[in-house]
PDB file of N, CA and C in Angstrom:
ATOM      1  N   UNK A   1       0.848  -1.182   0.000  1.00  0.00           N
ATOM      2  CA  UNK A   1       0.000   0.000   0.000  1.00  0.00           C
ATOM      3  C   UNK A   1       0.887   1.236   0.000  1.00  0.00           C
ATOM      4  N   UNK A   2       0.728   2.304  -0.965  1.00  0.00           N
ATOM      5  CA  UNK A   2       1.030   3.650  -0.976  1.00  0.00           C
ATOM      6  C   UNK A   2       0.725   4.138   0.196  1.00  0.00           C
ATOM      7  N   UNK A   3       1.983   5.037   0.659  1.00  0.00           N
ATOM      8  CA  UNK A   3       2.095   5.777   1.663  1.00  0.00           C
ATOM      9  C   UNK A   3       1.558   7.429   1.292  1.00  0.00           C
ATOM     10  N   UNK A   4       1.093   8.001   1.622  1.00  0.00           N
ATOM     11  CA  UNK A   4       0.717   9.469   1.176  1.00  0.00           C
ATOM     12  C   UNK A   4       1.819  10.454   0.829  1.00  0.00           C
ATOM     13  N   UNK A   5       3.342  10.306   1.058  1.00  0.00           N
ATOM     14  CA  UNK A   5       4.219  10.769   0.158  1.00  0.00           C
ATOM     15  C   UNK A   5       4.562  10.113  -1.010  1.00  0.00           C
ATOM     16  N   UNK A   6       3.471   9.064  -1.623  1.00  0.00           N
ATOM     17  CA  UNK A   6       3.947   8.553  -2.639  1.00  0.00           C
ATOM     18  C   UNK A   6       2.601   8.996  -3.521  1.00  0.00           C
ATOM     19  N   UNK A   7       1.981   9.768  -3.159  1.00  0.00           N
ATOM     20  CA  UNK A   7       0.778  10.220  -3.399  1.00  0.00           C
ATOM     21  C   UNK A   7       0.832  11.950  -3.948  1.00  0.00           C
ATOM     22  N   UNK A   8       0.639  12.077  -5.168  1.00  0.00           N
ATOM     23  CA  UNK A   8       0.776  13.923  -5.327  1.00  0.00           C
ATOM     24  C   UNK A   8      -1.059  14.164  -5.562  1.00  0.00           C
ATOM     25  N   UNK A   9      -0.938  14.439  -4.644  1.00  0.00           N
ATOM     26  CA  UNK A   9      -2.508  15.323  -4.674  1.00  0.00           C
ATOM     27  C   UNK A   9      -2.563  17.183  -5.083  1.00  0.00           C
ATOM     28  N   UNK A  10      -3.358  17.023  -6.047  1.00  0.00           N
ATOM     29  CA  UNK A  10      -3.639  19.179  -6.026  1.00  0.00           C
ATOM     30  C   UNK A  10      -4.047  19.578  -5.007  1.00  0.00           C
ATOM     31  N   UNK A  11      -3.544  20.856  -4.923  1.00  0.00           N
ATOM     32  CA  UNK A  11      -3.971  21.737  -3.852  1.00  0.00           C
ATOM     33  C   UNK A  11      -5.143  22.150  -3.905  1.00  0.00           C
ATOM     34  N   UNK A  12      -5.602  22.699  -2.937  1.00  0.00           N
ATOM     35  CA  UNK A  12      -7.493  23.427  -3.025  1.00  0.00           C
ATOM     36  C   UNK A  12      -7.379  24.271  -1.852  1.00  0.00           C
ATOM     37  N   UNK A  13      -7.144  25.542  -2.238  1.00  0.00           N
ATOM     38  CA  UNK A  13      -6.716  26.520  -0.994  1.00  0.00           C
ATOM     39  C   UNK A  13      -8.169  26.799  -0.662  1.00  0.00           C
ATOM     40  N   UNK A  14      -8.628  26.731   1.122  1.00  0.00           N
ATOM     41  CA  UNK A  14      -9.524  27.119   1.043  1.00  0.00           C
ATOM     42  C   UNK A  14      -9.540  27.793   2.269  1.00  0.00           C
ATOM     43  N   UNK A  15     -10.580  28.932   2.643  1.00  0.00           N
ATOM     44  CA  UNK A  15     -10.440  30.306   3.720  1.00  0.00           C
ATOM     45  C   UNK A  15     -10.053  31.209   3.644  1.00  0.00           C
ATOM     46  N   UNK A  16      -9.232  31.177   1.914  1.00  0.00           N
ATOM     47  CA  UNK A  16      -8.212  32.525   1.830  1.00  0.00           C
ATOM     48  C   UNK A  16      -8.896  33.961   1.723  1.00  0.00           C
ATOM     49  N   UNK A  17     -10.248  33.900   1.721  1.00  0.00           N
ATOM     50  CA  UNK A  17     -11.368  35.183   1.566  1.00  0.00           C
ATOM     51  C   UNK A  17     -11.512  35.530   2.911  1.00  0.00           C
ATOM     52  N   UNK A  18     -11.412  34.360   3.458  1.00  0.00           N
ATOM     53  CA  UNK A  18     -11.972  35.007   5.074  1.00  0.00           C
ATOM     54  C   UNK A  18     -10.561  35.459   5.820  1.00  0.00           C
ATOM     55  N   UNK A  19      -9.646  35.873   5.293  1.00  0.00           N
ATOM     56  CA  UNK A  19      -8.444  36.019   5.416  1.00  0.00           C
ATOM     57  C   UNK A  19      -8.035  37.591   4.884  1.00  0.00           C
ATOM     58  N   UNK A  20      -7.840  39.057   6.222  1.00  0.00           N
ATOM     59  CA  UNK A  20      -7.946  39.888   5.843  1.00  0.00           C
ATOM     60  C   UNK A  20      -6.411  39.838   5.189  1.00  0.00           C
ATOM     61  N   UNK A  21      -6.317  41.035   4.040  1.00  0.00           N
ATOM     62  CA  UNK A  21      -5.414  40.842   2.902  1.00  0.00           C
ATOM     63  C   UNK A  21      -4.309  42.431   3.891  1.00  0.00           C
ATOM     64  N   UNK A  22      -3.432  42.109   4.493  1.00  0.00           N
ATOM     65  CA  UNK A  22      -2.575  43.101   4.966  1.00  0.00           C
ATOM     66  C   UNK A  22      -1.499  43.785   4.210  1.00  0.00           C
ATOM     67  N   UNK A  23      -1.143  44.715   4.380  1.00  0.00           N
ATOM     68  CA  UNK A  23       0.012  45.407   3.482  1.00  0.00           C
ATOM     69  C   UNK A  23       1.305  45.111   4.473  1.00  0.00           C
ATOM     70  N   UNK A  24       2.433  44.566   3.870  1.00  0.00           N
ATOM     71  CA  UNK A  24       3.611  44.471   4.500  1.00  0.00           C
ATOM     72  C   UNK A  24       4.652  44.892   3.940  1.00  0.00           C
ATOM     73  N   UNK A  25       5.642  45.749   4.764  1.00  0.00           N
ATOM     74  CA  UNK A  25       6.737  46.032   3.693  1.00  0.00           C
ATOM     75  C   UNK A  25       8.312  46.065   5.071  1.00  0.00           C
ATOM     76  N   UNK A  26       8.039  45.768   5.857  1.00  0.00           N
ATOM     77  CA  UNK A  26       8.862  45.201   6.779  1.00  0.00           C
ATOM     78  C   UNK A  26       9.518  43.456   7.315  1.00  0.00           C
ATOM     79  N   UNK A  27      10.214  43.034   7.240  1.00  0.00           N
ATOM     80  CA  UNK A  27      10.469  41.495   7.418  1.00  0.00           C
ATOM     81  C   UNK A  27      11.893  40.889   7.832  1.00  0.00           C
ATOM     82  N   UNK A  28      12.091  39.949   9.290  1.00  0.00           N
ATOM     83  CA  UNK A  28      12.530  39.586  10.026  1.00  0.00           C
ATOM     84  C   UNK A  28      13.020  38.589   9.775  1.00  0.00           C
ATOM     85  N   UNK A  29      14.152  37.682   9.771  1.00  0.00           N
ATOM     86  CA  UNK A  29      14.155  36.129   9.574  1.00  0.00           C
ATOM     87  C   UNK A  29      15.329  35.850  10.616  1.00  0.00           C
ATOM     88  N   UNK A  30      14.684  35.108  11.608  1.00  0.00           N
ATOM     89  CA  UNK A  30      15.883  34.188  12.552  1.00  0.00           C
ATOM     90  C   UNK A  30      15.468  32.894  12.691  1.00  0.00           C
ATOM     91  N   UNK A  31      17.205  32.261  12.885  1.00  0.00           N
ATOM     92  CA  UNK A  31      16.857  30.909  13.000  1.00  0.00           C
ATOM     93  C   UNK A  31      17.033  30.640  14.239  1.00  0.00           C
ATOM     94  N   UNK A  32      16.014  29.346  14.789  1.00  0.00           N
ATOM     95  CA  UNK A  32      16.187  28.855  16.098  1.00  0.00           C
ATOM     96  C   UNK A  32      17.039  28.106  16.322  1.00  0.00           C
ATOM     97  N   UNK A  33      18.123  28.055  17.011  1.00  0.00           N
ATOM     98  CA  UNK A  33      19.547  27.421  17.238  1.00  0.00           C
ATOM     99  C   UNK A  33      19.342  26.359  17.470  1.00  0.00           C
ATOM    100  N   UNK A  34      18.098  25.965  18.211  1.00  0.00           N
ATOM    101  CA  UNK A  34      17.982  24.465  18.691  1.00  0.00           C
ATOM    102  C   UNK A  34      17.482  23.644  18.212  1.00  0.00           C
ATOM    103  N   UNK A  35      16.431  24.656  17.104  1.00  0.00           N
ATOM    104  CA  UNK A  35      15.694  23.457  16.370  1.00  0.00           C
ATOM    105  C   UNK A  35      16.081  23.238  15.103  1.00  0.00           C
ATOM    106  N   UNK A  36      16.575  24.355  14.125  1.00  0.00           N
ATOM    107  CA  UNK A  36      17.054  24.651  13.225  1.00  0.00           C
ATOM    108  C   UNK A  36      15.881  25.159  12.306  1.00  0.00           C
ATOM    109  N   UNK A  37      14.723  25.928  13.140  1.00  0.00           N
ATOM    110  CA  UNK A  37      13.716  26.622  12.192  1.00  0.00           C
ATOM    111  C   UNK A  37      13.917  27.663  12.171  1.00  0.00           C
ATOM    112  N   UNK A  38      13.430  28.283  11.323  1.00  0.00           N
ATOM    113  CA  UNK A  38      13.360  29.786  10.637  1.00  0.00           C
ATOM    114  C   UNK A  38      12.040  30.208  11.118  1.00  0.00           C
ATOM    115  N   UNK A  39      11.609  31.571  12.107  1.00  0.00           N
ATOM    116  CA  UNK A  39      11.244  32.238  12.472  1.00  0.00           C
ATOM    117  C   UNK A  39      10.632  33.682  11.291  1.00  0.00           C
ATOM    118  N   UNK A  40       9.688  33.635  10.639  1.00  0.00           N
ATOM    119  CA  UNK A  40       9.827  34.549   9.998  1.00  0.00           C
ATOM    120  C   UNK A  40       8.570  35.904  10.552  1.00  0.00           C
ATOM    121  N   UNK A  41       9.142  36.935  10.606  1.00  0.00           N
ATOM    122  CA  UNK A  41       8.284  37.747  11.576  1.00  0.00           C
ATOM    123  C   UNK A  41       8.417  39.140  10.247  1.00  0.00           C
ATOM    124  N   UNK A  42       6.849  39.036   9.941  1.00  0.00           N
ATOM    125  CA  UNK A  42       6.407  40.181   8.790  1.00  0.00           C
ATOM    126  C   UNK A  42       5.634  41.323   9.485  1.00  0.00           C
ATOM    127  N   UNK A  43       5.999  42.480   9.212  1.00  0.00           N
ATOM    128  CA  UNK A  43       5.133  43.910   9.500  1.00  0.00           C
ATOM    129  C   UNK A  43       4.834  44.745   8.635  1.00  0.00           C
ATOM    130  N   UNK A  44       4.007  45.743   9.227  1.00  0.00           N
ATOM    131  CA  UNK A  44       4.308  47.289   8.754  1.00  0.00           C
ATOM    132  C   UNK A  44       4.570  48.225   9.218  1.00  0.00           C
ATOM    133  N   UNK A  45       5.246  48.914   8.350  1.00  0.00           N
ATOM    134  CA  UNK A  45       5.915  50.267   9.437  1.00  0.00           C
ATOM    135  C   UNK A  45       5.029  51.355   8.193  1.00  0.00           C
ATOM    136  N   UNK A  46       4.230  52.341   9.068  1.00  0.00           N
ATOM    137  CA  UNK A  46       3.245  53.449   8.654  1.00  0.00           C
ATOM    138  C   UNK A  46       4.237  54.474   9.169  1.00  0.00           C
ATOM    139  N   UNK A  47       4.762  55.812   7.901  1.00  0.00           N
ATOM    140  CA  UNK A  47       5.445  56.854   8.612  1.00  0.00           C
ATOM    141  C   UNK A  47       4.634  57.539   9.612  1.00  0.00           C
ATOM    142  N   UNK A  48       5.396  58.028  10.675  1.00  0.00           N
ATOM    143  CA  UNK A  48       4.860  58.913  11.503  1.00  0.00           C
ATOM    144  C   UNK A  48       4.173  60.036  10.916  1.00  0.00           C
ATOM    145  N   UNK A  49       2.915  60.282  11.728  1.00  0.00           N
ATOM    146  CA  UNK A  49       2.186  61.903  11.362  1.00  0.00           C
ATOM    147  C   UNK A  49       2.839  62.921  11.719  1.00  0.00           C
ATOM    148  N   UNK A  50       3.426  63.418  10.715  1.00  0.00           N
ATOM    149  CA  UNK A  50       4.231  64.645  11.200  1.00  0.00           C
ATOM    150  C   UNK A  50       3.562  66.131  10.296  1.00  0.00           C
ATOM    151  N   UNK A  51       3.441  66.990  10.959  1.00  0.00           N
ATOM    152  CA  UNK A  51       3.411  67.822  10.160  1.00  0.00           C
ATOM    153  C   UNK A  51       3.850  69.166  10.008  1.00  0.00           C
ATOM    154  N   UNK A  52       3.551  70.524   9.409  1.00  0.00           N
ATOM    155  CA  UNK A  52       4.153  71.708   9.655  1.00  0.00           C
ATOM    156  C   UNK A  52       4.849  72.000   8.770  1.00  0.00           C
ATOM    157  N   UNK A  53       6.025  73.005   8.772  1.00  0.00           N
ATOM    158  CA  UNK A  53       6.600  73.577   7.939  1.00  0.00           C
ATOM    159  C   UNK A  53       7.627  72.534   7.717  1.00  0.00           C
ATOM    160  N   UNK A  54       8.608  72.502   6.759  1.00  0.00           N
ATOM    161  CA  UNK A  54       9.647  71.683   6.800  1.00  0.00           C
ATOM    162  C   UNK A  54      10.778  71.655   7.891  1.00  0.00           C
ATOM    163  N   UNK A  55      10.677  73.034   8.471  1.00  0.00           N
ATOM    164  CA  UNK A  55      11.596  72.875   9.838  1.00  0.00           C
ATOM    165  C   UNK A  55      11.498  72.334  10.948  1.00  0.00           C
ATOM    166  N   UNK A  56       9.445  72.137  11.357  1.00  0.00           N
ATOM    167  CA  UNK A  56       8.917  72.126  12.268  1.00  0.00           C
ATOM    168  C   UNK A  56       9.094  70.208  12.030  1.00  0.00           C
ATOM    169  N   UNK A  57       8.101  69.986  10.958  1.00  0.00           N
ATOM    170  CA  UNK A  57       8.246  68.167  10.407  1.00  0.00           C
ATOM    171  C   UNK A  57       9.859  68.015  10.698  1.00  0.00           C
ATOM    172  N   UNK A  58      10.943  68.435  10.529  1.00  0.00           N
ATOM    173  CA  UNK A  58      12.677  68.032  10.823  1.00  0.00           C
ATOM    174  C   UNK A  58      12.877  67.748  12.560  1.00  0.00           C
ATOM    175  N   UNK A  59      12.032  69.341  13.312  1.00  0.00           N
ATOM    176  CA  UNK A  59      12.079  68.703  14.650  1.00  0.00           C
ATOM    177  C   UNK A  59      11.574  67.874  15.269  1.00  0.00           C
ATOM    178  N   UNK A  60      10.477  67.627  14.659  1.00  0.00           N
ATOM    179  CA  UNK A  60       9.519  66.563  15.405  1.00  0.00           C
ATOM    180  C   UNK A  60      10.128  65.511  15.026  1.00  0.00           C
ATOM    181  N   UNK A  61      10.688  65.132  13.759  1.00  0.00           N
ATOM    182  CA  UNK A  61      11.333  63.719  13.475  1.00  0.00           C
ATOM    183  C   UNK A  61      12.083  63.668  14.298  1.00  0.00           C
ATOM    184  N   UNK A  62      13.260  64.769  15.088  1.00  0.00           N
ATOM    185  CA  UNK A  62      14.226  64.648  15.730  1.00  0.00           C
ATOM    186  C   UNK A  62      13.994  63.829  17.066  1.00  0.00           C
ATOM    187  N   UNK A  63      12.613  64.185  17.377  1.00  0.00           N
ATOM    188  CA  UNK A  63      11.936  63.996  18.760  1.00  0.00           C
ATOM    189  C   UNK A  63      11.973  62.496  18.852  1.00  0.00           C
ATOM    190  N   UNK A  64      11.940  62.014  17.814  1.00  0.00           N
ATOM    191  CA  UNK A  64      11.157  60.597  17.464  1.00  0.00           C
ATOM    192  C   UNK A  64      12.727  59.487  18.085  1.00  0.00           C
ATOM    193  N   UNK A  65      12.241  58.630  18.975  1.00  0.00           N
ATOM    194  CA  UNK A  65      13.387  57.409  19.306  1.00  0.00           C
ATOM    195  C   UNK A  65      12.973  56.295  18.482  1.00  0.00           C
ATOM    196  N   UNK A  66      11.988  55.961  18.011  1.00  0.00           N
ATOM    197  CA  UNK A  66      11.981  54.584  17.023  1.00  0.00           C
ATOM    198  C   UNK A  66      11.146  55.033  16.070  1.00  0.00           C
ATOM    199  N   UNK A  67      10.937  53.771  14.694  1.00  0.00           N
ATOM    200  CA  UNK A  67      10.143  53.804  13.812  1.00  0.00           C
ATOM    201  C   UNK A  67       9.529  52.474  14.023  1.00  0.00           C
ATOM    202  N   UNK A  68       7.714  52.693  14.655  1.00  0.00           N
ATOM    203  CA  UNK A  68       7.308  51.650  14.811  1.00  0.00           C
ATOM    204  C   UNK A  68       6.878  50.829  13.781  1.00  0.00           C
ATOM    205  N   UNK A  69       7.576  49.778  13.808  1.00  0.00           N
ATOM    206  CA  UNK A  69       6.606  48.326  13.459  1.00  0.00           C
ATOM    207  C   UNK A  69       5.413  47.646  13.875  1.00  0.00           C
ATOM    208  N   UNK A  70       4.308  47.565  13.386  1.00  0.00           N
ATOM    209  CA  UNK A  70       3.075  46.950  13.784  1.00  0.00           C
ATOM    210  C   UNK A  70       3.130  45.139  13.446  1.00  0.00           C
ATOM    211  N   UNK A  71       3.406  44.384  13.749  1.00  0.00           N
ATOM    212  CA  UNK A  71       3.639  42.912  13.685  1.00  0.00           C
ATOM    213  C   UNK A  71       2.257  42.486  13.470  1.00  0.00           C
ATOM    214  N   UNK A  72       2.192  41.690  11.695  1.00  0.00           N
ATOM    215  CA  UNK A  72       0.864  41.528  11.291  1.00  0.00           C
ATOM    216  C   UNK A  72       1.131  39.563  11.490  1.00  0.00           C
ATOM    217  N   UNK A  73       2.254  39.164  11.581  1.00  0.00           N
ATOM    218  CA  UNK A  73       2.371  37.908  11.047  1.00  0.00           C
ATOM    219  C   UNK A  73       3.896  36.876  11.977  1.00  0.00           C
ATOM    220  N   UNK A  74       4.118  35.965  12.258  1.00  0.00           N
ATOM    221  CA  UNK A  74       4.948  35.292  12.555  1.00  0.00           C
ATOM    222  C   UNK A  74       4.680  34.196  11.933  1.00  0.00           C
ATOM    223  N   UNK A  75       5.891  33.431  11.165  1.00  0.00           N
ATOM    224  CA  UNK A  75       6.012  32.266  10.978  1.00  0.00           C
ATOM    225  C   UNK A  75       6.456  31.192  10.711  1.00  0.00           C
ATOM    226  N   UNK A  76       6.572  30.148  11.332  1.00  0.00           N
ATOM    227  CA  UNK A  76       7.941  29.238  11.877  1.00  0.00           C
ATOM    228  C   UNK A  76       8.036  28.536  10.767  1.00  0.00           C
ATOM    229  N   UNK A  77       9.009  28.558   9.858  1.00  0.00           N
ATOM    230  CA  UNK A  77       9.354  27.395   8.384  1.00  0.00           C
ATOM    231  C   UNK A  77      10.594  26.759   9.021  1.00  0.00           C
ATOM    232  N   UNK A  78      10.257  25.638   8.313  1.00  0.00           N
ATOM    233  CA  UNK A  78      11.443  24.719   7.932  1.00  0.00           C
ATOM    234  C   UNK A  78      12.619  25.092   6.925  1.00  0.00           C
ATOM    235  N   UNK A  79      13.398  24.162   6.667  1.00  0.00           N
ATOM    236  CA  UNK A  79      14.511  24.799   5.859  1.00  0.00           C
ATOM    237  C   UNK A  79      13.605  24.388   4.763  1.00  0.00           C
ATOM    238  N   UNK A  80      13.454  23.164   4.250  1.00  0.00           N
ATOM    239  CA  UNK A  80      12.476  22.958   3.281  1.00  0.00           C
ATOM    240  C   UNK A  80      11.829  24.044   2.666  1.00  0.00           C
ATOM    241  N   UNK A  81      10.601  24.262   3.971  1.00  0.00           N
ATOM    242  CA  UNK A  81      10.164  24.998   3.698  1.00  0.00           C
ATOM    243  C   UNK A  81      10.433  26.771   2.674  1.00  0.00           C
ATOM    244  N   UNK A  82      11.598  26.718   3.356  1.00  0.00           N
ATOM    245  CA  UNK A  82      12.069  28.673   3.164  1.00  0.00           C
ATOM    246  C   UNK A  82      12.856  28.060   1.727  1.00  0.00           C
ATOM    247  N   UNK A  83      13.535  26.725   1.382  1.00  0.00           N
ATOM    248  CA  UNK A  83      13.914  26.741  -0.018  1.00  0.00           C
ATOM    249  C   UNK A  83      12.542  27.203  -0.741  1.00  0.00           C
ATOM    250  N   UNK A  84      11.354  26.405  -1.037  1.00  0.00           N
ATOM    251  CA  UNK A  84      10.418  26.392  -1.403  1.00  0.00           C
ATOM    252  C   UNK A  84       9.904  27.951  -1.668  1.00  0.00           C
ATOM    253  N   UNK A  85       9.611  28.706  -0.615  1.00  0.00           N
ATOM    254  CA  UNK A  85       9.133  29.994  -0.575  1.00  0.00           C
ATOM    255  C   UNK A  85      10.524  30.876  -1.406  1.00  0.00           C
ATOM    256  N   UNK A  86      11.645  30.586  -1.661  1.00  0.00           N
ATOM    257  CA  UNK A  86      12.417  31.489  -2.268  1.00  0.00           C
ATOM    258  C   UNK A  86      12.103  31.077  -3.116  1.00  0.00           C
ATOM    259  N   UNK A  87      12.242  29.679  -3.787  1.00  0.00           N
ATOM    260  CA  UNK A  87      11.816  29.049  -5.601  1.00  0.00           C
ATOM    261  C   UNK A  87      10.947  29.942  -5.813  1.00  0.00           C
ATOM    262  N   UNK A  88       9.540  30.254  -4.889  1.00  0.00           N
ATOM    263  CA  UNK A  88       8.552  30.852  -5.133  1.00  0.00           C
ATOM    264  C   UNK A  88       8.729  32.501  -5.841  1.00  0.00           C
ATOM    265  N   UNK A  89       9.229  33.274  -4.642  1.00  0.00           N
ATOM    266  CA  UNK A  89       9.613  34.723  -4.832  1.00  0.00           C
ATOM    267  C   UNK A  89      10.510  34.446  -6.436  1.00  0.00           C
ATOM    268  N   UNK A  90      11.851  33.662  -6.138  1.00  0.00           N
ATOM    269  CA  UNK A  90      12.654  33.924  -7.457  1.00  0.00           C
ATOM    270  C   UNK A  90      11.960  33.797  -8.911  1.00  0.00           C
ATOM    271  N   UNK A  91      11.029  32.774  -8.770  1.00  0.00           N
ATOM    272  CA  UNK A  91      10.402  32.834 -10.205  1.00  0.00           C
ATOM    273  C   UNK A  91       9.161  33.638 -10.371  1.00  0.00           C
ATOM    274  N   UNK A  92       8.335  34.484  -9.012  1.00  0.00           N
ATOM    275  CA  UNK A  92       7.838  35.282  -9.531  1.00  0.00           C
ATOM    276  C   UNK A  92       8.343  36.706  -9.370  1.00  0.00           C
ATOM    277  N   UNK A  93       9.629  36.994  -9.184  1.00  0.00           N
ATOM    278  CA  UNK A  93      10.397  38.106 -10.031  1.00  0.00           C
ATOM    279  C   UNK A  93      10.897  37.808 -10.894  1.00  0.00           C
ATOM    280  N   UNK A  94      11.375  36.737 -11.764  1.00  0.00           N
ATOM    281  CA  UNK A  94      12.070  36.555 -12.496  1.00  0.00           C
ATOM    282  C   UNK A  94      10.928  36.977 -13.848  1.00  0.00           C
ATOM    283  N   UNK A  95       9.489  36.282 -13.538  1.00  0.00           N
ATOM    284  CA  UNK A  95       8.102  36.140 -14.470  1.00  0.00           C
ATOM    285  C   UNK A  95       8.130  38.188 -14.714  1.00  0.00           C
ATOM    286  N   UNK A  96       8.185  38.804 -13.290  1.00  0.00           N
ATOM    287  CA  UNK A  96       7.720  39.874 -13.397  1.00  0.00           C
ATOM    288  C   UNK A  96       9.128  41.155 -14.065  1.00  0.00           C
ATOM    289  N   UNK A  97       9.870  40.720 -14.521  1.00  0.00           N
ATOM    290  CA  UNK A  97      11.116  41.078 -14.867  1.00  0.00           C
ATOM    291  C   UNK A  97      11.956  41.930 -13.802  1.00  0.00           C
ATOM    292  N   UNK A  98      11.649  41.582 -12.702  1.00  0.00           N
ATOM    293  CA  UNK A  98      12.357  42.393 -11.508  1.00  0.00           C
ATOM    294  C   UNK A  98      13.711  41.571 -11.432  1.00  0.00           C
ATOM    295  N   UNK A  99      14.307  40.403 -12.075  1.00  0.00           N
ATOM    296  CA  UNK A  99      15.704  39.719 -12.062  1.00  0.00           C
ATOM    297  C   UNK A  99      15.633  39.298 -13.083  1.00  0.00           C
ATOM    298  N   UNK A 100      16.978  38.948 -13.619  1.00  0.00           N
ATOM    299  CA  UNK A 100      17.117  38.048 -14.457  1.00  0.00           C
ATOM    300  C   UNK A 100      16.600  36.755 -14.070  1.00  0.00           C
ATOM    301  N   UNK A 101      16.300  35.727 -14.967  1.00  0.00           N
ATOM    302  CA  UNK A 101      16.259  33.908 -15.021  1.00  0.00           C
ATOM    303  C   UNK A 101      17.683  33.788 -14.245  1.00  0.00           C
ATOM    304  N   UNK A 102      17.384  33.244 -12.983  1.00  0.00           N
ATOM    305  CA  UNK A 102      18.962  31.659 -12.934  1.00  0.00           C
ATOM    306  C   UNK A 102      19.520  33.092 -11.878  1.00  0.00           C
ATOM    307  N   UNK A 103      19.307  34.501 -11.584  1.00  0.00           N
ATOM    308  CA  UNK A 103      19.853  35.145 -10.730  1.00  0.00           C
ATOM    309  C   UNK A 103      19.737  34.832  -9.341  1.00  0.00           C
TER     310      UNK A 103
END
């Protein structure tokens, strides 16, 4: 009897509607020493409301000690896994001409 890795079944993504669609343009990756997973921790960072003249917006930035990150996402991959998700990214920049093929 076939074991279910001897088995390729299609995918059928399903819930992805009930799934609010977030904007991210911030992203984290550590690995866990002990286990050897990858930690991947996605955000957004929204500029600060600043406003005023251009001298006044310069001081208030001055005022400022961080640029917050809002943490929309964490998530623990395998090495497997994170090959997989780069195949992914590389060939859809490569499709979208943001790299060369094979870069």
């Amino acid at each position: 009897m076939a074991g279910l890795t001897d088995v390729e079944l299609q995918k059928a993504w399903v819930g992805g509607e009930d799934v609010s669609v977030l904007a991210a343009n911030e992203f984290a990756l550590t690995v866990q020493q002990n286990t050897g997973e990858f930690c991947l921790t996605i955000g957004h960072l929204a500029p600060p409301p600043l406003s005023g003249s251009p001298a006044e917006v310069q001081q208030q930035a001055s005022q400022l000690q961080y640029a917050y990150v809002r943490t929309i996402a964490r998530l623990s991959l395998t090495a497997t896994a994170v090959r997989e998700l780069a195949a992914i990214f590389q060939e859809l920049a490569a499709d979208q001409g943001l790299i060369e093929q094979g870069e």
